[in-house]
C-alpha atoms as a PDB file:
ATOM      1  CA  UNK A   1      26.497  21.775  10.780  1.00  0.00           C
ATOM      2  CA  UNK A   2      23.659  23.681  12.931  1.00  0.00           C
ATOM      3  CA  UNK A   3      24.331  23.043  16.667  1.00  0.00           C
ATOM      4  CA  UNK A   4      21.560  21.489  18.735  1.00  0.00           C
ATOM      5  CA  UNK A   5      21.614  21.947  22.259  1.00  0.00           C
ATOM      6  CA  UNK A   6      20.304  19.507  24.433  1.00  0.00           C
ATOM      7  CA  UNK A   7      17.794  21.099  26.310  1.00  0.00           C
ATOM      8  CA  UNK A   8      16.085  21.610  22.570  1.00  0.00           C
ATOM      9  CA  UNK A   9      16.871  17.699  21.466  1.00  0.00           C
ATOM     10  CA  UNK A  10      15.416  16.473  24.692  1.00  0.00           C
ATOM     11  CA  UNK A  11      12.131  18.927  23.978  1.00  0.00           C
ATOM     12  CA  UNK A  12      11.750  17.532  20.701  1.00  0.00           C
ATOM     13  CA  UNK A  13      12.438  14.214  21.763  1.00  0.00           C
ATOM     14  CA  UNK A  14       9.675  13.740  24.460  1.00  0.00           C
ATOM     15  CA  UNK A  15       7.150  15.732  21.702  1.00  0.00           C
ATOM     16  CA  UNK A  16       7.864  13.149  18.904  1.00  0.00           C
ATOM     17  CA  UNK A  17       7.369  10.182  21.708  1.00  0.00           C
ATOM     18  CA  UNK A  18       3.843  11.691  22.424  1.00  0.00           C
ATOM     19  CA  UNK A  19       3.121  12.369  18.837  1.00  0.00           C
ATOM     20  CA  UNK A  20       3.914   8.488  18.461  1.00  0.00           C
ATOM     21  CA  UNK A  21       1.158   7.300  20.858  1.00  0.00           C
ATOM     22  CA  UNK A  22      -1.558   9.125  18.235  1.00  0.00           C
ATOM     23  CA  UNK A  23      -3.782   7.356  16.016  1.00  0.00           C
ATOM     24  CA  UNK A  24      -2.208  10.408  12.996  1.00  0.00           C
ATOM     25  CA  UNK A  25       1.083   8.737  13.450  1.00  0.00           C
ATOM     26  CA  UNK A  26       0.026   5.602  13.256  1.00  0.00           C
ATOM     27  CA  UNK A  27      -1.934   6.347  10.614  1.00  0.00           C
ATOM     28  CA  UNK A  28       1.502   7.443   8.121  1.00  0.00           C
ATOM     29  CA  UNK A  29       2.397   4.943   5.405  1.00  0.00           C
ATOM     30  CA  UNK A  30       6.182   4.633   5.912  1.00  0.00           C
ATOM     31  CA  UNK A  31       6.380   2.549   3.072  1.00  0.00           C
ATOM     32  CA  UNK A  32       5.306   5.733   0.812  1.00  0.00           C
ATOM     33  CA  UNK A  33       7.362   8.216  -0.512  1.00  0.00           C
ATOM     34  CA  UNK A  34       5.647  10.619   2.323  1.00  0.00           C
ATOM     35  CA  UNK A  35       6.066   8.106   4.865  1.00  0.00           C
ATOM     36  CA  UNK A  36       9.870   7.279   4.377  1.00  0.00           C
ATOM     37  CA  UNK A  37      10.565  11.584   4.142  1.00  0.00           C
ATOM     38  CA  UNK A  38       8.332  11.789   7.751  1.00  0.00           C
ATOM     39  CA  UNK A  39      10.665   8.679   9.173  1.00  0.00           C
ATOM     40  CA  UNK A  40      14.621   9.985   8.596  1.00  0.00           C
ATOM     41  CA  UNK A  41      13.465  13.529   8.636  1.00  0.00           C
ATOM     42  CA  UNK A  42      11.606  13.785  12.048  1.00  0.00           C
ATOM     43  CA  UNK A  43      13.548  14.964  15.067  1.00  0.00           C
ATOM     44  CA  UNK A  44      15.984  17.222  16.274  1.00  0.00           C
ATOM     45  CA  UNK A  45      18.940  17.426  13.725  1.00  0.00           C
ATOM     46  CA  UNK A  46      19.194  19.552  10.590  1.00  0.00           C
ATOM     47  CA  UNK A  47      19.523  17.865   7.389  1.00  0.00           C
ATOM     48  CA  UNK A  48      19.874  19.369   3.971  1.00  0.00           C
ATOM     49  CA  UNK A  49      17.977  17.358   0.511  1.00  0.00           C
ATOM     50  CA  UNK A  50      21.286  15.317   0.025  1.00  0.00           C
ATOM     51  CA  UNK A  51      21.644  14.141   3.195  1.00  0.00           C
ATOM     52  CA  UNK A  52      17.617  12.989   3.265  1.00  0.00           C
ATOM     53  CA  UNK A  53      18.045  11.088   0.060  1.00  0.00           C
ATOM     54  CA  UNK A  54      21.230   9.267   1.157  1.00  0.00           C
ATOM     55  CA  UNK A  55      19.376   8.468   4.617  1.00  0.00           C
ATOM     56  CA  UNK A  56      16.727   7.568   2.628  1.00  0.00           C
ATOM     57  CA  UNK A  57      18.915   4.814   0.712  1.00  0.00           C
ATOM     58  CA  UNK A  58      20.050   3.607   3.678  1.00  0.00           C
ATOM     59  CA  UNK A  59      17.026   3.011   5.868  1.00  0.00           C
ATOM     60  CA  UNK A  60      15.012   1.494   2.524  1.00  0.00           C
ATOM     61  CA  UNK A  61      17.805   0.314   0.280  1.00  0.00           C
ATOM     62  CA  UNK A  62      14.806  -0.957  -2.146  1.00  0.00           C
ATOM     63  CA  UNK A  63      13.734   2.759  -3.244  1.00  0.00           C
ATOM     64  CA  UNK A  64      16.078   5.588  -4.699  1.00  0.00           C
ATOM     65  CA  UNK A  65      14.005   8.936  -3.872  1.00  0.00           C
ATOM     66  CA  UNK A  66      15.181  11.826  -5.564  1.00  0.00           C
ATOM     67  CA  UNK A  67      16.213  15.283  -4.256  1.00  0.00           C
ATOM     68  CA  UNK A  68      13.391  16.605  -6.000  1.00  0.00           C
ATOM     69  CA  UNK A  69      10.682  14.313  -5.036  1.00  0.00           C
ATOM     70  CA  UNK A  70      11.858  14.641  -1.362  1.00  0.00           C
ATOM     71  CA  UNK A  71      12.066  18.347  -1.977  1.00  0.00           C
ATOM     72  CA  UNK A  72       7.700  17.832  -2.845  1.00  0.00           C
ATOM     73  CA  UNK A  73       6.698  15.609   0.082  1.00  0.00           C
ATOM     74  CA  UNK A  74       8.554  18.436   2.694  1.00  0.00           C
ATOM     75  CA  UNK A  75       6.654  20.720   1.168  1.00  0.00           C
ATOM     76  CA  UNK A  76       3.258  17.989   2.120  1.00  0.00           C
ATOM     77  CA  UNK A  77       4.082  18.187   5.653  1.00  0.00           C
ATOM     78  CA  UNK A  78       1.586  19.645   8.216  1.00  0.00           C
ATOM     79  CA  UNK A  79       0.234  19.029  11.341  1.00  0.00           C
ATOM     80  CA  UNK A  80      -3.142  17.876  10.150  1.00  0.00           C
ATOM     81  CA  UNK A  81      -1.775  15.568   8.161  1.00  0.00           C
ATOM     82  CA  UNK A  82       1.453  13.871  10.197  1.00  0.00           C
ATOM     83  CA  UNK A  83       1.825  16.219  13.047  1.00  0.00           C
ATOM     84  CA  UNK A  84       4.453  17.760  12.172  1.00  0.00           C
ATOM     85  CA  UNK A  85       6.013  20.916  10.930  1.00  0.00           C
ATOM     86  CA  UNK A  86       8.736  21.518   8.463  1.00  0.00           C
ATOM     87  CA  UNK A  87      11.642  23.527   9.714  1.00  0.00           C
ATOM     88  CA  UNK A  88      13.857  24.917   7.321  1.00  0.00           C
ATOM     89  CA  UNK A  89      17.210  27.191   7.993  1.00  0.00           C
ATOM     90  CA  UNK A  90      19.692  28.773   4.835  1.00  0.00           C
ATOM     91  CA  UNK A  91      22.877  28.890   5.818  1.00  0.00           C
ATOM     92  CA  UNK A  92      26.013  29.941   3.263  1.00  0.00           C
ATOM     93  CA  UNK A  93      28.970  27.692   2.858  1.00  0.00           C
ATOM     94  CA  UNK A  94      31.304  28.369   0.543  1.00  0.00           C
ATOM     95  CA  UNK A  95      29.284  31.201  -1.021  1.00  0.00           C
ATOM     96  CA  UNK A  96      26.083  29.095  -1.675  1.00  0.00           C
ATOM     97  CA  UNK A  97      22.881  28.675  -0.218  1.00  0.00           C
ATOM     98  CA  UNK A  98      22.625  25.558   1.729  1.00  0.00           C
ATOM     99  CA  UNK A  99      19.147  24.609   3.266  1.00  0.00           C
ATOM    100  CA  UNK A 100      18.708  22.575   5.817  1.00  0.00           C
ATOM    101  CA  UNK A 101      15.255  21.089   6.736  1.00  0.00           C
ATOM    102  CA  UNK A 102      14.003  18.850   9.838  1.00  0.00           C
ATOM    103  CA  UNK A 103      10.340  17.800  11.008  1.00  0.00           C
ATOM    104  CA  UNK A 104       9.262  18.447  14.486  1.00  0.00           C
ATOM    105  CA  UNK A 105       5.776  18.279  16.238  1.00  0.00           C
ATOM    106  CA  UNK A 106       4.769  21.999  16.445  1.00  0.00           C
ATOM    107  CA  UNK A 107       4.828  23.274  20.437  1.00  0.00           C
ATOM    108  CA  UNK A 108       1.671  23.111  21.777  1.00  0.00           C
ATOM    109  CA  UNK A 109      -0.577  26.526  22.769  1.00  0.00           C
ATOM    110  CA  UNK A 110       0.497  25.998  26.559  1.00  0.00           C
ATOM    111  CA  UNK A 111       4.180  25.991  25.897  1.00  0.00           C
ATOM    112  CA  UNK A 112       4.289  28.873  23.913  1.00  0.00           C
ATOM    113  CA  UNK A 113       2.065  31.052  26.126  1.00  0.00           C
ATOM    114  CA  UNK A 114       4.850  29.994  28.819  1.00  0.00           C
ATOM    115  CA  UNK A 115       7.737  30.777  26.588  1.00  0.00           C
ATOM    116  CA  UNK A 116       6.268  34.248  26.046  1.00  0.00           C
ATOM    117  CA  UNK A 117       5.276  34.512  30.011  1.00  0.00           C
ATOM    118  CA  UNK A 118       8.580  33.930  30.572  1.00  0.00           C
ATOM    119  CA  UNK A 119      10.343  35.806  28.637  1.00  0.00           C
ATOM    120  CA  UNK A 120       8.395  38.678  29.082  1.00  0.00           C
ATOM    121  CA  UNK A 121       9.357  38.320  32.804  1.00  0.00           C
ATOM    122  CA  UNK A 122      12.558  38.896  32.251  1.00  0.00           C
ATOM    123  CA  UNK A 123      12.060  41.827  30.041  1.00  0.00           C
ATOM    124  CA  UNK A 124      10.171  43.204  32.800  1.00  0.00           C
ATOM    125  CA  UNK A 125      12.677  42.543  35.590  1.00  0.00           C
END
């Protein structure tokens, strides 16, 4: 499991609550295939394509979307059309390649200019 620390869940958090006030989120069909990948994939945890399908099963018990067919709408995801990005980490386990993927609005120009104002402050000091 990929740790999440809390300053980082509480970022993404307050970014997905803006990105819910826009007329591109309300403009997702969650009762698509896209839609239902955007709704148990967005946010701060990690999940790999099993996990996704069995959320998947459990939030809309009426449709059975594959591994594969989740595997294609991740790959759909962008910020002009959901706003979001697709993060995806490979970790091993047990020898084999385990990917894990979550959704998350991208940072915005600002906050990354800060990031690297900051931490080329410290570099500095």
């Amino acid at each position: 499991m990929i740790h999440v620390t809390q300053t980082e869940r509480i970022e993404i958090k307050k970014r997905l609550l803006d990105l819910k006030q826009t007329e591109k989120w309300k403009g997702i069909n969650f009762s698509s295939q896209f839609g239902r990948v955007v709704f148990v994939a967005a946010g701060a945890e990690w999940y790999t394509l099993r996990d996704l399908e069995s959320r998947i099963a459990n939030w809309f018990p009426e449709h059975r979307d594959t591994q594969a067919a989740i595997s294609a709408r991740l790959r759909e995801v962008s910020p002009s059309r959901c706003g979001l990005v697709k993060q995806r980490i490979m970790e091993r386990v047990n020898g084999k390649q385990v990917h894990r993927y979550r959704l998350v609005p991208p940072k915005s120009i600002k906050d990354v200019a800060e990031n690297v104002r900051l931490t080329g402050s410290k570099e500095a000091a």
